[in-house]
N, C-alpha and C. Protein backbone atom coordinates (compact mmCIF):
# COMPACT_ATOMS: atom_id res chain seq x y z
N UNK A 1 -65.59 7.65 20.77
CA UNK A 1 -66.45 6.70 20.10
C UNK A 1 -66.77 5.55 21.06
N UNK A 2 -68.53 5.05 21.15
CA UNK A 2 -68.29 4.33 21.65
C UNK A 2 -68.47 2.69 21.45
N UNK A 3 -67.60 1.59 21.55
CA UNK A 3 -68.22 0.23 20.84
C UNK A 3 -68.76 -0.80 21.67
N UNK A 4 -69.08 -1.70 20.79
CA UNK A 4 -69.96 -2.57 20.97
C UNK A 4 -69.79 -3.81 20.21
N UNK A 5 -69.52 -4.43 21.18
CA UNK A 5 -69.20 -6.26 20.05
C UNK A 5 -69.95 -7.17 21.21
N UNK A 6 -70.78 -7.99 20.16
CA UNK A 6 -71.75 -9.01 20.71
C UNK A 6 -70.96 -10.30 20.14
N UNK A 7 -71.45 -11.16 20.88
CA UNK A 7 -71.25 -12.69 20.43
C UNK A 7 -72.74 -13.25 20.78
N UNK A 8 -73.00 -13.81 19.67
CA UNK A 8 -74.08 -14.74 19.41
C UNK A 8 -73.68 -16.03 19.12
N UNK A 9 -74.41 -17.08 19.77
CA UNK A 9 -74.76 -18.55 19.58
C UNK A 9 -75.82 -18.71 19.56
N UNK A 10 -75.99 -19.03 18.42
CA UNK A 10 -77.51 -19.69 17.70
C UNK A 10 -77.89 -20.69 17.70
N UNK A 11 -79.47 -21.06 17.38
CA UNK A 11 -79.19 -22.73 17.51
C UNK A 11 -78.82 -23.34 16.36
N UNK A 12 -78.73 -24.53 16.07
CA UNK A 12 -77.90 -24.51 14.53
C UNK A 12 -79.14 -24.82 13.51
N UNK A 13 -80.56 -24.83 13.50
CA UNK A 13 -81.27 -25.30 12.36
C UNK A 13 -81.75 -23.27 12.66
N UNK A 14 -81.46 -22.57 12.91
CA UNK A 14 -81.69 -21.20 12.59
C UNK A 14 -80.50 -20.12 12.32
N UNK A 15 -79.27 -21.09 12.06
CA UNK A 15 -77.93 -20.57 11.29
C UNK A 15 -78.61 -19.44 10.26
N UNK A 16 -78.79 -19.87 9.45
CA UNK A 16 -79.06 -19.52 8.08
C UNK A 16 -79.96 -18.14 8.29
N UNK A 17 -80.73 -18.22 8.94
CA UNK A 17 -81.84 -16.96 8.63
C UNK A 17 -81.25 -16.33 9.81
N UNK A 18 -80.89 -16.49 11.03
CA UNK A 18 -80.23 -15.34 11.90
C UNK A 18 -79.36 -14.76 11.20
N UNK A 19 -78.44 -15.35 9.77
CA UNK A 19 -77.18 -14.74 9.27
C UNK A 19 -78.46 -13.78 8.14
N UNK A 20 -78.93 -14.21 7.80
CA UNK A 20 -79.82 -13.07 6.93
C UNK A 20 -80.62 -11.77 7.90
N UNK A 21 -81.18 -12.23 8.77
CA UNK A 21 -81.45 -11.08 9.94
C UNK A 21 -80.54 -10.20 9.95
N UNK A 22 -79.46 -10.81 10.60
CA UNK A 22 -78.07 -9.84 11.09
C UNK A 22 -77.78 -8.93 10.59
N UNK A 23 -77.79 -9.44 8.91
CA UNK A 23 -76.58 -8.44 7.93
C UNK A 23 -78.24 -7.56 7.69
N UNK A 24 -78.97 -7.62 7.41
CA UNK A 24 -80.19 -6.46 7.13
C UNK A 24 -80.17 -5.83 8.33
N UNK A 25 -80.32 -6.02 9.81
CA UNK A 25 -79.97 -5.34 10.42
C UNK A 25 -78.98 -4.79 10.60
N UNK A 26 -77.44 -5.02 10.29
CA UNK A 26 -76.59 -4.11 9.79
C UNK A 26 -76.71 -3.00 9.22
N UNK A 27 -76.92 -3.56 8.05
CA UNK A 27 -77.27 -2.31 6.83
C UNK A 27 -78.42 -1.54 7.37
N UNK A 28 -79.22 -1.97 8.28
CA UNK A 28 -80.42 -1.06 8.59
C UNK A 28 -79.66 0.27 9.34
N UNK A 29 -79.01 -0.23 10.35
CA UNK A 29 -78.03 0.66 11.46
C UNK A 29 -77.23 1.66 10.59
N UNK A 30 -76.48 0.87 9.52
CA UNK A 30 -75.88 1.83 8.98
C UNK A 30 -76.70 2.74 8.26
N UNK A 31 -77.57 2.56 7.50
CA UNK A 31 -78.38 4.09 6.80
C UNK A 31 -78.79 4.67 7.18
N UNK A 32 -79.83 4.14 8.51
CA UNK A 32 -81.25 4.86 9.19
C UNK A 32 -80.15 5.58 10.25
N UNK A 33 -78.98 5.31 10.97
CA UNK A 33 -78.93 6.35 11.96
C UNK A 33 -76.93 6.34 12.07
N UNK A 34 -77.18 8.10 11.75
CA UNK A 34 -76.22 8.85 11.53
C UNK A 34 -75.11 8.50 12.36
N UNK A 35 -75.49 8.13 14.09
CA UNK A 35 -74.57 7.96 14.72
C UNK A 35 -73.65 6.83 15.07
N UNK A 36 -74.37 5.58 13.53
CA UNK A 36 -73.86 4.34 13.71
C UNK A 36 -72.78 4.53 12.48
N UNK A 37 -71.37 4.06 12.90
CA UNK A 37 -70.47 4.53 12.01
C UNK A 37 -69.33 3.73 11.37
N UNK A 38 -70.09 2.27 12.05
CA UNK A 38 -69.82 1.16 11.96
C UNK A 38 -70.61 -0.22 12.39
N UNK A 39 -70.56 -1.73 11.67
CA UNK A 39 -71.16 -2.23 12.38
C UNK A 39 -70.96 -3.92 11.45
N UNK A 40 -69.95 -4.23 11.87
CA UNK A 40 -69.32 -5.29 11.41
C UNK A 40 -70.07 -6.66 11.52
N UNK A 41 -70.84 -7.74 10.95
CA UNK A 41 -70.86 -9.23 11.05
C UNK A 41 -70.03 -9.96 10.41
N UNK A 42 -69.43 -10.75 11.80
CA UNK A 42 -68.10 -12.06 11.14
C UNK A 42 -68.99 -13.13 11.51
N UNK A 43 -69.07 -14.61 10.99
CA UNK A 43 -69.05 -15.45 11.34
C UNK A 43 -67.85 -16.60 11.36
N UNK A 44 -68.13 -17.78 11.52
CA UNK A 44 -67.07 -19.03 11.66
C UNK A 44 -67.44 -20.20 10.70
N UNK A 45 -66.47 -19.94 9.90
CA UNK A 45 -66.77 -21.44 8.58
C UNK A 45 -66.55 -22.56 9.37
N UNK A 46 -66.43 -22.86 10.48
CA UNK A 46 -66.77 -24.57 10.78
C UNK A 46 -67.71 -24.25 12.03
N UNK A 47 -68.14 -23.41 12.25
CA UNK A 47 -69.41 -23.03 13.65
C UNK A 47 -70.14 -22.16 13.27
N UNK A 48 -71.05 -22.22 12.03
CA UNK A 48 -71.80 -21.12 11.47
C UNK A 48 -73.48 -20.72 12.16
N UNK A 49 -73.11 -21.13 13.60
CA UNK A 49 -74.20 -20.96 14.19
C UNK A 49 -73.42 -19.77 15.25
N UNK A 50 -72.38 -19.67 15.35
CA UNK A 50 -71.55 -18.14 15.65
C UNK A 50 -71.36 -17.18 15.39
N UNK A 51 -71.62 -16.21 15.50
CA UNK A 51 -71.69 -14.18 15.20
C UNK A 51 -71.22 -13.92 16.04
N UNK A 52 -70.08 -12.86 15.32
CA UNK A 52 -70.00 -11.98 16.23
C UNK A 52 -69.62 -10.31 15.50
N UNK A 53 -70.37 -9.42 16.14
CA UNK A 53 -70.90 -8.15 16.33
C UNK A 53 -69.61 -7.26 16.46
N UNK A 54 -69.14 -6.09 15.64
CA UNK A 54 -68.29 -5.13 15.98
C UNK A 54 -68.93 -3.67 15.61
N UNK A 55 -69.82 -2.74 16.39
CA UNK A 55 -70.37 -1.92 16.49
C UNK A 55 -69.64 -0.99 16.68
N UNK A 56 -69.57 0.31 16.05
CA UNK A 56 -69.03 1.91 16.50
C UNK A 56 -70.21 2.87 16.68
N UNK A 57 -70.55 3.28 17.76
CA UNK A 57 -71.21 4.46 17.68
C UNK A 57 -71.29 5.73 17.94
N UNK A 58 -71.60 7.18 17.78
CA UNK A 58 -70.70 8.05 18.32
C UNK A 58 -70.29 8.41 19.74
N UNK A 59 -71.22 7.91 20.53
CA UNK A 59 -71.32 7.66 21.95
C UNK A 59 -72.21 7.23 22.51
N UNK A 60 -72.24 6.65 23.92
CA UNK A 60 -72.95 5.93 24.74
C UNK A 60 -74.68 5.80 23.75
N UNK A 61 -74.72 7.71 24.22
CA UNK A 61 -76.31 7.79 24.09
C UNK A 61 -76.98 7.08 22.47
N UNK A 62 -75.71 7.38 21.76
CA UNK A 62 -76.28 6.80 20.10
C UNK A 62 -76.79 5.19 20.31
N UNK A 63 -76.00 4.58 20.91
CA UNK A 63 -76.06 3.56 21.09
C UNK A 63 -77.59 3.12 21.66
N UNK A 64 -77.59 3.76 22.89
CA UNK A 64 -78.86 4.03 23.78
C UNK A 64 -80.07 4.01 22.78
N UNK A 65 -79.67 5.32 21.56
CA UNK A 65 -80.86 5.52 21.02
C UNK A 65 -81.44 4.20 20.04
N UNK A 66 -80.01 3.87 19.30
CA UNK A 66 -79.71 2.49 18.68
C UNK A 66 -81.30 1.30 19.06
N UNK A 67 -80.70 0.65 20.42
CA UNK A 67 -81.95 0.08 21.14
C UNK A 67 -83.40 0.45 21.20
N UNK A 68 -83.30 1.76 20.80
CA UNK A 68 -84.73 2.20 20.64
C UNK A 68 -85.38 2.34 19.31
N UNK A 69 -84.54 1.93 17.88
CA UNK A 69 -84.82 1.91 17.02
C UNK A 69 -86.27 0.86 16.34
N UNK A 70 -86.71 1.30 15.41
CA UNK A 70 -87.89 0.09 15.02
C UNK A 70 -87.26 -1.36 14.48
N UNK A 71 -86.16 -1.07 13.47
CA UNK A 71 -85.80 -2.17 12.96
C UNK A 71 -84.71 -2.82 13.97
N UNK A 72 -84.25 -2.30 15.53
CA UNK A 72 -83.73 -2.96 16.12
C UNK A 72 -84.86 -3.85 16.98
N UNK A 73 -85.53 -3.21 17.42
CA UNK A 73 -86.70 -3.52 18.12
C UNK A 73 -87.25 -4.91 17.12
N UNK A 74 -87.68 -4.34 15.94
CA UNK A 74 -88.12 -5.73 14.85
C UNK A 74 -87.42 -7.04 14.94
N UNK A 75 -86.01 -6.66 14.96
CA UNK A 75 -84.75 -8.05 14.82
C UNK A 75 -84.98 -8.58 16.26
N UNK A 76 -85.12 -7.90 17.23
CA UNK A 76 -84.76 -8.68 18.18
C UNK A 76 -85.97 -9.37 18.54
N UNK A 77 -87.21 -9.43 18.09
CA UNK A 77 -88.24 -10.11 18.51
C UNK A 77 -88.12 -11.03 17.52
N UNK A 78 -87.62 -10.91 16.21
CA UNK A 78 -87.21 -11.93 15.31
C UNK A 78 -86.92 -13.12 15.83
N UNK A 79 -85.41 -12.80 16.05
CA UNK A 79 -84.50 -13.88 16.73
C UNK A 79 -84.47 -13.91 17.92
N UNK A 80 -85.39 -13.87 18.71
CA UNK A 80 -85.22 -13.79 20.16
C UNK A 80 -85.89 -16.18 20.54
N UNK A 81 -85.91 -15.98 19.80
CA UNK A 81 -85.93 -17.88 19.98
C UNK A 81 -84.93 -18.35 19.25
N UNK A 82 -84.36 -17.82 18.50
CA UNK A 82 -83.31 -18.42 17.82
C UNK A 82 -82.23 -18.75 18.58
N UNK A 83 -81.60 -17.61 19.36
CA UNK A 83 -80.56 -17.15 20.06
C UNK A 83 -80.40 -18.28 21.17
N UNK A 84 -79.10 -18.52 21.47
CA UNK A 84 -78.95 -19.67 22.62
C UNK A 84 -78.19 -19.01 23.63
N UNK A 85 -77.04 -18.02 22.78
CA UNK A 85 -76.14 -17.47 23.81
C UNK A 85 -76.15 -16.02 23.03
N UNK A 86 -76.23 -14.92 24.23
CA UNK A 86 -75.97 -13.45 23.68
C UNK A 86 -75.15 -12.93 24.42
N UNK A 87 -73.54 -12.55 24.28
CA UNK A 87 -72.81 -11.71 25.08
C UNK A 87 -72.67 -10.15 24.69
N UNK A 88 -72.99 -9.51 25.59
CA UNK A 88 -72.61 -7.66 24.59
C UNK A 88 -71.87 -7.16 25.80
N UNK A 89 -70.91 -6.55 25.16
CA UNK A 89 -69.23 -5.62 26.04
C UNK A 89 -69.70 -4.51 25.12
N UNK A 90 -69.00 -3.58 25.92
CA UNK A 90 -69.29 -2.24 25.45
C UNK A 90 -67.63 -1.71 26.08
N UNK A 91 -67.33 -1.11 24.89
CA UNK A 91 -66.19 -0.16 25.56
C UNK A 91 -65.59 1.39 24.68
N UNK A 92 -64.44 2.31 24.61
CA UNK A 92 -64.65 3.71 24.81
C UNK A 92 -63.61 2.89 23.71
N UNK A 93 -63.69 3.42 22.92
CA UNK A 93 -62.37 3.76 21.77
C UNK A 93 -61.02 4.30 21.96
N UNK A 94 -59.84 3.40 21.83
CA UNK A 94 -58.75 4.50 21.98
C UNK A 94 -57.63 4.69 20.68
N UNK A 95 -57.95 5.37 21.06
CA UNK A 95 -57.13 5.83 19.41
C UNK A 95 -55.56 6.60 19.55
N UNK A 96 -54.84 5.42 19.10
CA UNK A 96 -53.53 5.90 19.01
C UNK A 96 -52.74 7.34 17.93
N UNK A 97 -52.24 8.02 18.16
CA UNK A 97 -51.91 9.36 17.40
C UNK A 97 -50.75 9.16 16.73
């Protein structure tokens, strides 16, 4: 499996509607594509201009394809002024037996 956790810093008078973006783009990931199998938004009750992202996908390429989606493509032109800081790590799942 492979993941994906972002950290976002927003600016703070676009708190509010990046947190409404986010979670519809969540839920978008999760219905529209099979290989998203997870896809977590946390924020911070005293820094609610903070997200952060815990993504599962089945591998690299899902992910890949992920980025090529419409409603990812849609969000990110959304909030692409909103955004102040975007970090994305990507790493391989390990799963203890």
């Amino acid at each position: 499996m492979f993941v994906v956790t972002v950290l976002f810093e927003v600016h703070a008078q676009h708190a509010d509607a990046f947190r409404q973006a986010i979670i519809l783009q969540a839920s978008n990931s999760l219905r529209q594509e099979d290989d998203c199998h997870r896809f977590d938004v946390a924020s911070r009750d005293d820094e609610p201009e903070i997200f952060f992202l815990y993504e599962i996908y089945s591998d690299e390429a899902a992910f890949q394809k992920h980025l090529d989606t419409r409603h990812y493509k849609d969000f990110s032109a959304t909030v692409e002024d909103w955004v102040a800081v975007k970090e994305v790590n990507t790493f391989h799942l390990v799963v203890a037996d």
